[in-house]
C-alpha atoms as a PDB file:
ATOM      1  CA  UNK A   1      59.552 -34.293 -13.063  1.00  0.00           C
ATOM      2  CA  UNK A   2      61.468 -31.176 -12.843  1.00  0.00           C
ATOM      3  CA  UNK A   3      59.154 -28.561 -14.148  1.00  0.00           C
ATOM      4  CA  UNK A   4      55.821 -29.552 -15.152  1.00  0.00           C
ATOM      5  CA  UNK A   5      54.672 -26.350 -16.799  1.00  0.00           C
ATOM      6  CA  UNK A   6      57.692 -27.320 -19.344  1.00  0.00           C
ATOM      7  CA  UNK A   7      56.604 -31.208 -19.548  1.00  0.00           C
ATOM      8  CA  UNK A   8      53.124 -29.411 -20.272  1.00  0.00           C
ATOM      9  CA  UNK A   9      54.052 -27.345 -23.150  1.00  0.00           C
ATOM     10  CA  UNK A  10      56.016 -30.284 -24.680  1.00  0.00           C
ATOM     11  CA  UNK A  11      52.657 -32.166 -23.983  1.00  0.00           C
ATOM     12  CA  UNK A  12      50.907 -29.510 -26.439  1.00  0.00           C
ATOM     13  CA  UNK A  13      53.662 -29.266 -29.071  1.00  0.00           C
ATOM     14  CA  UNK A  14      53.352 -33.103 -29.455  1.00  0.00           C
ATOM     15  CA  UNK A  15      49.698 -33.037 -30.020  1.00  0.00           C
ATOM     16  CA  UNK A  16      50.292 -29.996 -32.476  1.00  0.00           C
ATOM     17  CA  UNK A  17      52.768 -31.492 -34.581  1.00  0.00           C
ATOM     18  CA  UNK A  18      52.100 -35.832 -34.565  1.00  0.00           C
ATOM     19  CA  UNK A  19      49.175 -36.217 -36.649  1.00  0.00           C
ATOM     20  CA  UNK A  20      47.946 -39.252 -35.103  1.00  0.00           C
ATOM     21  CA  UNK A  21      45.991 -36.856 -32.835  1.00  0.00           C
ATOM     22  CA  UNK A  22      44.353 -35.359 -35.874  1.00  0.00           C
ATOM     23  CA  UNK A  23      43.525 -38.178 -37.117  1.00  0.00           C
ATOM     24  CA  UNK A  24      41.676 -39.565 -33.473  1.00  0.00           C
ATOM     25  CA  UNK A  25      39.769 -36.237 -33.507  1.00  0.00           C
ATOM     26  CA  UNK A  26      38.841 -36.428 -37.503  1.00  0.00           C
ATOM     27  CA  UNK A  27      37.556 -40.196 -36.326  1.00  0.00           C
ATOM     28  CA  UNK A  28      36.001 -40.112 -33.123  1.00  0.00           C
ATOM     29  CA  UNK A  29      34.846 -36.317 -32.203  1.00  0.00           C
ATOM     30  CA  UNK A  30      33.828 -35.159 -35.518  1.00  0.00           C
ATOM     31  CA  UNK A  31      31.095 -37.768 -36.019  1.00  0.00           C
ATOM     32  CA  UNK A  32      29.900 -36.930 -32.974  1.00  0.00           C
ATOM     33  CA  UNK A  33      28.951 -33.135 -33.257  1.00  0.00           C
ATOM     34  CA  UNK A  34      25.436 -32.680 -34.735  1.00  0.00           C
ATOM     35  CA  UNK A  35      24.060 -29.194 -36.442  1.00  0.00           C
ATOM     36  CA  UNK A  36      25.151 -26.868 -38.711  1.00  0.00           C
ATOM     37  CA  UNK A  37      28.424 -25.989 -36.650  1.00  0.00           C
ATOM     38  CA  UNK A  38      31.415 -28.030 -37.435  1.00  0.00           C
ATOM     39  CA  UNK A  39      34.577 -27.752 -35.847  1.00  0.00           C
ATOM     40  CA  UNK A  40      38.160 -28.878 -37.798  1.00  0.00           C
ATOM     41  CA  UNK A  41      41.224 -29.831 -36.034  1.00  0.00           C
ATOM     42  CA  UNK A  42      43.182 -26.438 -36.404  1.00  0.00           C
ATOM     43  CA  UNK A  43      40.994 -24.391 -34.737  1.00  0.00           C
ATOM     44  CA  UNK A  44      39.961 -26.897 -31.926  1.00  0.00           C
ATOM     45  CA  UNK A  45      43.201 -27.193 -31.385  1.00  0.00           C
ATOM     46  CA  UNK A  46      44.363 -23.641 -31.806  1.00  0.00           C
ATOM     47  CA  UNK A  47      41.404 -22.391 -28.880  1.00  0.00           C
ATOM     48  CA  UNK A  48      42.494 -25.546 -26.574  1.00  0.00           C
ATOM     49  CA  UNK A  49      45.991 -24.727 -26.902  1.00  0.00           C
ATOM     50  CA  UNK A  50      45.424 -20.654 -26.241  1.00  0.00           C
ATOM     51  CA  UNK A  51      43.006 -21.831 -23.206  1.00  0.00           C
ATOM     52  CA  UNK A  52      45.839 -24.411 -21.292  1.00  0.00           C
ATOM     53  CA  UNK A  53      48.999 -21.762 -22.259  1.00  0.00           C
ATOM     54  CA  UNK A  54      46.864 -19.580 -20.676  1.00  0.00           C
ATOM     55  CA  UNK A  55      45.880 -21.243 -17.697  1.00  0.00           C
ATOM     56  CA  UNK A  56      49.855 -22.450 -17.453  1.00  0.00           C
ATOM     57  CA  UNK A  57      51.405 -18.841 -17.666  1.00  0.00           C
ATOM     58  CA  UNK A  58      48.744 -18.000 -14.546  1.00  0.00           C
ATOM     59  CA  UNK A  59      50.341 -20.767 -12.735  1.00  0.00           C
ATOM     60  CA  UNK A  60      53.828 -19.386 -13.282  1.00  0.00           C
ATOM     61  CA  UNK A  61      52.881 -15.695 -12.837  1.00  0.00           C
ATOM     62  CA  UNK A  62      51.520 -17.529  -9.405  1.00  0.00           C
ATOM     63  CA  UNK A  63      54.424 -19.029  -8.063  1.00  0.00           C
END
């Protein structure tokens, strides 16, 4: 692998854009999350994806 922040960031565009994620997360995390709080895909996705880009721009700043 040449440059893993870049293999990263491809890693996050594919879980943006191929549903199938959406779909596992609508199926399997949803069901599990109890109270008055629910969380949709877009904006569990949106705070994990701020949160790794960044963690992955410190790493580049880094080195």
């Amino acid at each position: 692998m040449e440059d893993p922040i870049v293999e990263l960031k491809f890693a996050l565009d594919v879980l943006q854009t191929n549903s199938l994620y959406e779909t596992r997360f609508n199926e399997y995390v949803v069901p599990m999350v109890y109270g008055s709080h629910s969380v949709n895909w877009e904006h569990a996705f949106d705070v994990f994806k701020s949160f790794s880009l960044a963690v992955l721009t410190d790493i580049e700043l880094r080195y």
